[in-house]
Every structure is written in structure tokens, then in C-alpha cells.
Protein backbone atom coordinates (compact mmCIF):
# COMPACT_ATOMS: atom_id res chain seq x y z
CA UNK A 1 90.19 118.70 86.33
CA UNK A 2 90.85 115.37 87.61
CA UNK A 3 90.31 113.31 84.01
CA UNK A 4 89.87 109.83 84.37
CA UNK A 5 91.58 107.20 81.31
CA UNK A 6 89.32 104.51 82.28
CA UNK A 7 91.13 101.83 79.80
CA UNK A 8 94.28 102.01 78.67
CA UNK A 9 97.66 100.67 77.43
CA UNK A 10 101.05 101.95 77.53
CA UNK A 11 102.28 102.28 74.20
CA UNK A 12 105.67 101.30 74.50
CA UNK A 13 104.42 98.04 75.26
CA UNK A 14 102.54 98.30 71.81
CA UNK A 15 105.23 99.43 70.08
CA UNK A 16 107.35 96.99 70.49
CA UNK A 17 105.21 94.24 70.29
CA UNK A 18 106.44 90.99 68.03
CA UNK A 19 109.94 92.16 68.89
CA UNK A 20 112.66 90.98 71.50
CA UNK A 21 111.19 93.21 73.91
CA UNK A 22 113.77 91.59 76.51
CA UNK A 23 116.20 93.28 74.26
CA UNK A 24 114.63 96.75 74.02
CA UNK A 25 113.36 97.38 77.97
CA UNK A 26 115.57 100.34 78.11
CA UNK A 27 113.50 101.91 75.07
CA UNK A 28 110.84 100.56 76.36
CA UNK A 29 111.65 102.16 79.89
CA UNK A 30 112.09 105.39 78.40
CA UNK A 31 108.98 105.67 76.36
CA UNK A 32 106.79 104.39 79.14
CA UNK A 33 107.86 107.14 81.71
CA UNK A 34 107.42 109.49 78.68
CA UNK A 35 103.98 108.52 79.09
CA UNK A 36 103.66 108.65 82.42
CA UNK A 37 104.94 111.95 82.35
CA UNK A 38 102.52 113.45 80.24
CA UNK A 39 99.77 112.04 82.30
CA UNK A 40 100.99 113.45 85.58
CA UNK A 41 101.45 116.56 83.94
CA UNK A 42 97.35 116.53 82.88
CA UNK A 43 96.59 114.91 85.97
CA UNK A 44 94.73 112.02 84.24
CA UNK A 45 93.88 109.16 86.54
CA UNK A 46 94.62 106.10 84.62
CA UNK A 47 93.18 102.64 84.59
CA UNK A 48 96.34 100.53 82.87
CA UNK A 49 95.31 97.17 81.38
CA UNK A 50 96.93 94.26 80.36
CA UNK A 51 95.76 90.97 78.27
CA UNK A 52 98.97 88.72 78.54
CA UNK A 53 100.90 88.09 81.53
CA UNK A 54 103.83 89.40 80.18
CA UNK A 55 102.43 92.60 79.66
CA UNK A 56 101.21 92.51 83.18
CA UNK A 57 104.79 92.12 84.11
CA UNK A 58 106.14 95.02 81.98
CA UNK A 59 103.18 97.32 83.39
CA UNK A 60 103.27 96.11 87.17
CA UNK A 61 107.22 95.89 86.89
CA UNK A 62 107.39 99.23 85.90
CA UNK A 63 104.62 100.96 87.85
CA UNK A 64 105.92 98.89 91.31
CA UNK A 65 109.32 100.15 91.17
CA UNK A 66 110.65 102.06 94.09
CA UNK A 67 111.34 105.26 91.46
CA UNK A 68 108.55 104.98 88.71
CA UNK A 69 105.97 104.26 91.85
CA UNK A 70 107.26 106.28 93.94
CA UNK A 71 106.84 109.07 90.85
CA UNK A 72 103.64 107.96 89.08
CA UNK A 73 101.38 105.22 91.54
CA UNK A 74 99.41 107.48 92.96
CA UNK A 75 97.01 108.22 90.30
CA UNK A 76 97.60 104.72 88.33
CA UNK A 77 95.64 101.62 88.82
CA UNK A 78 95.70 97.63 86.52
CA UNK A 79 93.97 95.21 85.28
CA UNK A 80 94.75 91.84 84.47
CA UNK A 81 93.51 89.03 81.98
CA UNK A 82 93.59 87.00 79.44
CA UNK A 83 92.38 88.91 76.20
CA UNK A 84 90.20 86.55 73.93
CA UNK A 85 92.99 87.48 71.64
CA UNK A 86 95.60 85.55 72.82
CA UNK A 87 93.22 83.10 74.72
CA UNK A 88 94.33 79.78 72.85
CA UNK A 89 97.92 80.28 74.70
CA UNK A 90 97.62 80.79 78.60
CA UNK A 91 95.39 79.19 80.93
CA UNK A 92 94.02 81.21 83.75
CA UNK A 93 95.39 79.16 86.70
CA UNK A 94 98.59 79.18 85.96
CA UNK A 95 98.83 83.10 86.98
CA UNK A 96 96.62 83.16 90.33
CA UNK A 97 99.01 85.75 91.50
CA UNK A 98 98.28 88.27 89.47
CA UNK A 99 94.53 88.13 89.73
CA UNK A 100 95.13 88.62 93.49
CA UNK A 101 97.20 91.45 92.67
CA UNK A 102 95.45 93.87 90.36
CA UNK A 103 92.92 96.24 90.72
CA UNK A 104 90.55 94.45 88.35
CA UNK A 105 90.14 91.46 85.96
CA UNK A 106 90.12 92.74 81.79
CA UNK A 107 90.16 93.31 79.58
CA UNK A 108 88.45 89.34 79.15
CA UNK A 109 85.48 88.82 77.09
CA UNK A 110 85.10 87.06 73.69
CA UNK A 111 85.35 88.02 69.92
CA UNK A 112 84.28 87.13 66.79
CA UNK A 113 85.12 90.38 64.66
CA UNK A 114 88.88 90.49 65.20
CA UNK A 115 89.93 87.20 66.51
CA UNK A 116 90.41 83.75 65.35
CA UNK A 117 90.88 81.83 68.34
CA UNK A 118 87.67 79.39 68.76
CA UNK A 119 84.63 80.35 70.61
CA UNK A 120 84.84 77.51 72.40
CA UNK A 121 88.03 77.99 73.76
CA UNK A 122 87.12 81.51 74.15
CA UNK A 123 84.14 80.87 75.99
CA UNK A 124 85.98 78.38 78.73
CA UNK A 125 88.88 81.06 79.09
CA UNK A 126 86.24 83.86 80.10
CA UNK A 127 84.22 81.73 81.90
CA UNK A 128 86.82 80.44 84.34
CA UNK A 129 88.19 84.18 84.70
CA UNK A 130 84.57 85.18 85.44
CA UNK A 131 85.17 82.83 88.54
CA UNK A 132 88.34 84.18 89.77
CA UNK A 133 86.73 87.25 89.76
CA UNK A 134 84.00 86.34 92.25
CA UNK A 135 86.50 84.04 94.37
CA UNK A 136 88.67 86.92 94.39
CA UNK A 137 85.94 90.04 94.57
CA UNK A 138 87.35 91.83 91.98
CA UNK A 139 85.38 94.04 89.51
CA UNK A 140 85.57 92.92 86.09
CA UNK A 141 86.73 94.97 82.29
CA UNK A 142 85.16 93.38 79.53
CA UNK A 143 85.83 93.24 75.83
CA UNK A 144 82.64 92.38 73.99
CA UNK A 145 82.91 92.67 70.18
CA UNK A 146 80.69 90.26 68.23
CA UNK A 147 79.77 88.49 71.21
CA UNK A 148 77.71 91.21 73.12
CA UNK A 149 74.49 88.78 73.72
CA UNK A 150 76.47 85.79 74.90
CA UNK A 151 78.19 87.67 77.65
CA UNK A 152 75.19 89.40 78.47
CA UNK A 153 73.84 86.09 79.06
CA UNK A 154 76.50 84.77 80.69
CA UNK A 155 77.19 87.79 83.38
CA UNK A 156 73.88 87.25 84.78
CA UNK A 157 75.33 84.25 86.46
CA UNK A 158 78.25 85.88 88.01
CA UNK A 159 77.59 88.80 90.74
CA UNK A 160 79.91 91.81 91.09
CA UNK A 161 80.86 95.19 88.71
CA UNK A 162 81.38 95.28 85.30
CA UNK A 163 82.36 97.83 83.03
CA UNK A 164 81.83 97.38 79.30
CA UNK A 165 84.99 98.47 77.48
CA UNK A 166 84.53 100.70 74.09
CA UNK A 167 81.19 98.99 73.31
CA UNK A 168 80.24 99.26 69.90
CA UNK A 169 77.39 96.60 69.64
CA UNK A 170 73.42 97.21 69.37
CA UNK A 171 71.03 98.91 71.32
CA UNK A 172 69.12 95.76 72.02
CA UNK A 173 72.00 94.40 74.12
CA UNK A 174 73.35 97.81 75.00
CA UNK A 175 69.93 97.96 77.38
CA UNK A 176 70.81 94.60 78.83
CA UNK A 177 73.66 95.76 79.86
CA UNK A 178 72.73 98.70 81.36
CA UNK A 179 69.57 96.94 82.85
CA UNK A 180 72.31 94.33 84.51
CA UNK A 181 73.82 97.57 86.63
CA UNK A 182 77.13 97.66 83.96
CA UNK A 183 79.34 100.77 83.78
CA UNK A 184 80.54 101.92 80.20
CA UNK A 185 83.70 103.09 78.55
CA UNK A 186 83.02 106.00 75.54
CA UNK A 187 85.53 105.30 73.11
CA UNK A 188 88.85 107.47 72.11
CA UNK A 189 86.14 108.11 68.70
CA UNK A 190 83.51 109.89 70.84
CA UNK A 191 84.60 113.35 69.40
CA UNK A 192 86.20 112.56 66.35
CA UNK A 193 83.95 109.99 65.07
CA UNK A 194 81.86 112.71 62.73
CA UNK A 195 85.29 114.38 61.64
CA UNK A 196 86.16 110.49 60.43
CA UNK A 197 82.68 110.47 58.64
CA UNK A 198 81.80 107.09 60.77
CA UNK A 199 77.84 107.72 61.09
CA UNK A 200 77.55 104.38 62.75
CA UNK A 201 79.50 105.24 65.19
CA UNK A 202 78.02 108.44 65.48
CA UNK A 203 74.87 107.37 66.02
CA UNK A 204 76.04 104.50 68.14
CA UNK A 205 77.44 107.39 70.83
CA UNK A 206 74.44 109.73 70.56
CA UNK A 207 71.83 106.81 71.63
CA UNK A 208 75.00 105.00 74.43
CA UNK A 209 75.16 109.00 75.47
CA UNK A 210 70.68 108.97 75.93
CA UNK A 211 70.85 105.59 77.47
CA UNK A 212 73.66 105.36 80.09
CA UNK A 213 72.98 106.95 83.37
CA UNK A 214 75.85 109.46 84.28
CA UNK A 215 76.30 107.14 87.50
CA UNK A 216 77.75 104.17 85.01
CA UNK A 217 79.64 106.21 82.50
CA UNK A 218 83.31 106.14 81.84
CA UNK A 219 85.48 107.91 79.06
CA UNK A 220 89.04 105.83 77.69
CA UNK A 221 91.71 106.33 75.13
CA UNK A 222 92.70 102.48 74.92
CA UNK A 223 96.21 103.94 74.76
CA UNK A 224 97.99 105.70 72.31
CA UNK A 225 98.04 102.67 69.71
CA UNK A 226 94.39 103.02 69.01
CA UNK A 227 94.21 107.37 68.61
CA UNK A 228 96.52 106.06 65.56
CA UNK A 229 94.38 103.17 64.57
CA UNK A 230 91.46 104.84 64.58
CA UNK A 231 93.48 107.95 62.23
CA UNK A 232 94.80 105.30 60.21
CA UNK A 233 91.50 103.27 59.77
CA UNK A 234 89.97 106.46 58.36
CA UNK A 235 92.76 107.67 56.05
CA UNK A 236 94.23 110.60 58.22
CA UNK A 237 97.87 111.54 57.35
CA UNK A 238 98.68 113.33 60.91
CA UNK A 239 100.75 110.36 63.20
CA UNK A 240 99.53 110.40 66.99
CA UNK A 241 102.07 111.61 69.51
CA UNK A 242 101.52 111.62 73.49
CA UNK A 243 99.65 114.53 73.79
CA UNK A 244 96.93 113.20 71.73
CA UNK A 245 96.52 111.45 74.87
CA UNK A 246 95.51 114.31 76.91
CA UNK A 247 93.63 116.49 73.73
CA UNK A 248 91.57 112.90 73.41
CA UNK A 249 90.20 112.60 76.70
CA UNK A 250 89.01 116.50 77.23
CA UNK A 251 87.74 115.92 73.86
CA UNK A 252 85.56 113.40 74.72
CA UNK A 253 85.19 114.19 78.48
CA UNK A 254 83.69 117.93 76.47
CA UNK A 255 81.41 115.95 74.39
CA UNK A 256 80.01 113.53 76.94
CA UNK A 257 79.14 116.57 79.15
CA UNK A 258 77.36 118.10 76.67
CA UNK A 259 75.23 115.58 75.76
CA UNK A 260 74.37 115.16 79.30
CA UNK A 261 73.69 118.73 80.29
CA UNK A 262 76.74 118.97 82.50
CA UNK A 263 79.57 121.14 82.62
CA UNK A 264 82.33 118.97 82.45
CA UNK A 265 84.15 119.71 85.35
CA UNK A 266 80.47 118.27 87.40
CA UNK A 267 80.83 115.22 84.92
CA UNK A 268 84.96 114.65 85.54
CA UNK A 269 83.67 114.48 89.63
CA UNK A 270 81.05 112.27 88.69
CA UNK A 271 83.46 109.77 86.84
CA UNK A 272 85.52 109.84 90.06
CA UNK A 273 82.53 108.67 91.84
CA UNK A 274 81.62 105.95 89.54
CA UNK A 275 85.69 104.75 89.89
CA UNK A 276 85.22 104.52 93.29
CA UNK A 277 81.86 102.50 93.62
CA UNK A 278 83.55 99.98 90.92
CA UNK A 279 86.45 99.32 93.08
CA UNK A 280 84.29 98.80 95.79
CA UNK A 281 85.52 101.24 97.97
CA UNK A 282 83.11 103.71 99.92
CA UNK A 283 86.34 106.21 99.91
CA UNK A 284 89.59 106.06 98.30
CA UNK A 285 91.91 108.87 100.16
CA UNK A 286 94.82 108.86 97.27
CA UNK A 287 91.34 109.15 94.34
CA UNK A 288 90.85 113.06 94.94
């Protein structure tokens, strides 16, 4: 089976995040076509994002290279934009290039769980990326946490695809979404989540699972960082290693189908389906 990642990062770029990253690239290197390696290897169809330009650099540096693109680019694909996290230091315009480059705009949204910047400025960062996305027809990855009404309001302005990324908010606004013709991203918790003892989230993915038409469902890991956040959040000992990667996705991908009457190999074509129709593209000869 063709598994599709729908949102992730590459860990190295997690890893060694805060340091002088100029000064570990060849670590960096390394660990990255680790990755990559292990993704070939399961044939998992990956959807790489990044929220600062510089890790649009790293990623697009590294998967545009004659040897690393020549090796993985087939089955990869990116996204760029400004993350609500780090929202308060870049302004949109300055990196026009790399909107014109990627495959789609994300993950950009707002969020007032995890982040400290100010709405305001929040709101005026996603808003003008919103716009490049239309002036640029690009489909759009969105991170929505604590602000799920406000940009459902707000995407009713702007046409085009979206795909909510690892939603976790209400089913009030979950229906909006889906009403508004969004795609959805099942989070790297979708099997586990029970194990962990999070009933909320539990619940969450049994009514997203009743809700969301086949036709607009994705499944992601978020990368490797978050299979150890999530252990970590919930007090489990065992450290995450690359082929959580893989054992993560068929989980879910396993789960998903079930819940949808499907064997999973009718749901993995599905997913293909649903990647093509949000890039826009009636057929996509190197998506098999």
C-alpha cells in the first residue's frame, strides 16, 4: 500500500531546533536522509511542511538537491507558511518566492492554546497568507487550535481547498468545516489515543471518523517529534525511533478503515484520490 503522511516534519529539523543548526547540517543531513529512507522503504507518500522560512530552506534545500531528489522527490511534496507560532517575526511578503514554489500554503492558522503571539497579529499574518493563496491558486494547510470558529468564519471569504490539520476542536465547528467542502488530517493519536487513556480524544475521533466523508479524509504523523510528544504527554517510558513513523500511519490508516467499513487498502486508494483533487490536479502521473 501506497500510505499517504498527509502532514509532516522532518525531525532532524526538530531536533536541532534552538541550536546553531548552520553548525550541525551535516547531522542534520544525515538524519534527514535517515528519514527519507525509511519512508521510501514503506512507500509512504509524504506531505513535508514547514512554518519558518528557514525551515523551508532546510526541507526544499535538501529535497531539491540533484542526489536527495533525484533519490527521494518522487513521492515527497511541501508546504510553506508562516506558523501562528512564530508569526510576530516574519512578514509574508518578504518570501513571495516560496509561496510560488511549494505545493501548498501551511501549516497557517491561529492559536490561542499554545501560543503567545497576539491574535491580532495573528489574525493579519493568516489573513494576508489566505490571499497569497488565492493570487497564487494554491490549496491551503491549516492549524486551528483555539481558534476553530474564527477561521471558519474567515475561510468563507477566501475560495479554494483546505485541509484542516490534526483538528481537535468541537463538533459544532467540526460540521462547518466539513459543510465548507474542507479535507481533514486524523492525528498520529488516532490508534493510540485509548492506550494513552485520552477519552476526549477518543471520542473526538469516533464522531470526526462518523462525520467526515471518506472523499475529505486524510491520516498524518506531524513528524516524528510529535509520536514522542504525544508518549511523553501521557507518561510512556518507550522513546520514538523512525519506524514509529511507518507502525503510526498503518496504525491509524487500520483504524480509520475500520470505522468506515473499508478495507484499508480501498481507503489508502481513496486518500490518493483526495491528494490529488487538493492539488488540483485531475491526474498526477508520478502519484500512483
Amino acid at each position: 500500500m501506497r500510505v499517504i503522511d498527509m502532514h509532516a516534519h522532518l525531525f532532524c529539523f526538530s531536533a536541532f531546533e534552538g541550536q546553531a543548526q548552520e553548525a550541525c547540517k551535516k547531522a542534520m543531513r544525515q538524519l534527514a536522509e535517515e528519514e527519507l529512507q525509511i519512508r521510501q522503504k514503506h512507500g509512504i507518500l509524504t506531505f513535508f511542511s514547514s512554518g519558518t522560512p528557514k525551515e523551508w530552506e532546510f526541507v526544499s534545500g535538501l529535497l531539491t538537491a540533484p542526489d536527495c531528489g533525484k533519490k527521494y522527490g518522487r513521492d515527497l511534496y511541501r508546504s510553506f507558511g508562516i506558523h501562528p507560532w512564530y508569526s510576530d517575526q516574519y512578514e509574508p511578503d518578504e518570501f513571495l518566492k516560496y509561496y510560488q514554489e511549494c505545493d501548498a500554503i501551511g501549516e497557517i492558522g491561529a492559536d490561542s492554546v499554545w501560543c503567545g503571539v497576539p491574535l491580532e497579529r495573528q489574525y493579519r499574518i493568516f489573513q494576508r497568507q489566505m490571499e497569497l493563496a488565492v493570487l497564487y491558486d494554491k490549496p491551503v494547510i491549516l492549524h486551528t487550535k483555539g481558534q476553530e470558529p474564527w477561521i471558519a468564519d474567515q475561510i468563507q471569504k477566501y475560495p479554494g481547498r483546505v485541509c484542516i490539520h490534526w483538528y481537535s476542536g468541537n463538533m459544532q465547528t467540526l460540521t462547518r468545516f466539513r459543510d465548507a467542502g474542507c479535507y481533514f488530517t486524523l492525528g498520529p493519536d488516532l490508534a493510540s489515543c485509548r492506550n494513552y487513556g485520552d477519552q476526549a480524544a477518543a471520542e473526538r475521533y469516533d464522531w470526526m471518523l462518523r462525520e467526515i466523508p471518506a472523499e475529505r479524509l486524510f491520516i498524518e504523523t506531524d513528524g516524528l517529534v510529535s509520536i514522542a510528544w504525544l508518549r511523553e504527554v501521557h507518561g510512556k517510558k518507550e522513546k520514538a525511533n523512525l519506524t514509529d513513523i511507518p507502525d503510526t500511519l498503518l496504525k491509524s490508516l487500520t483504524t480509520a478503515a475500520k470505522a468506515k467499513n473499508m478495507e484499508p487498502e480501498d481507503l489508502c486508494e481513496r486518500m490518493r484520490e483526495n491528494l490529488r483533487e487538493f492539488l488540483g490536479y485531475k491526474q498526477i502521473c508520478h502519484l500512483p
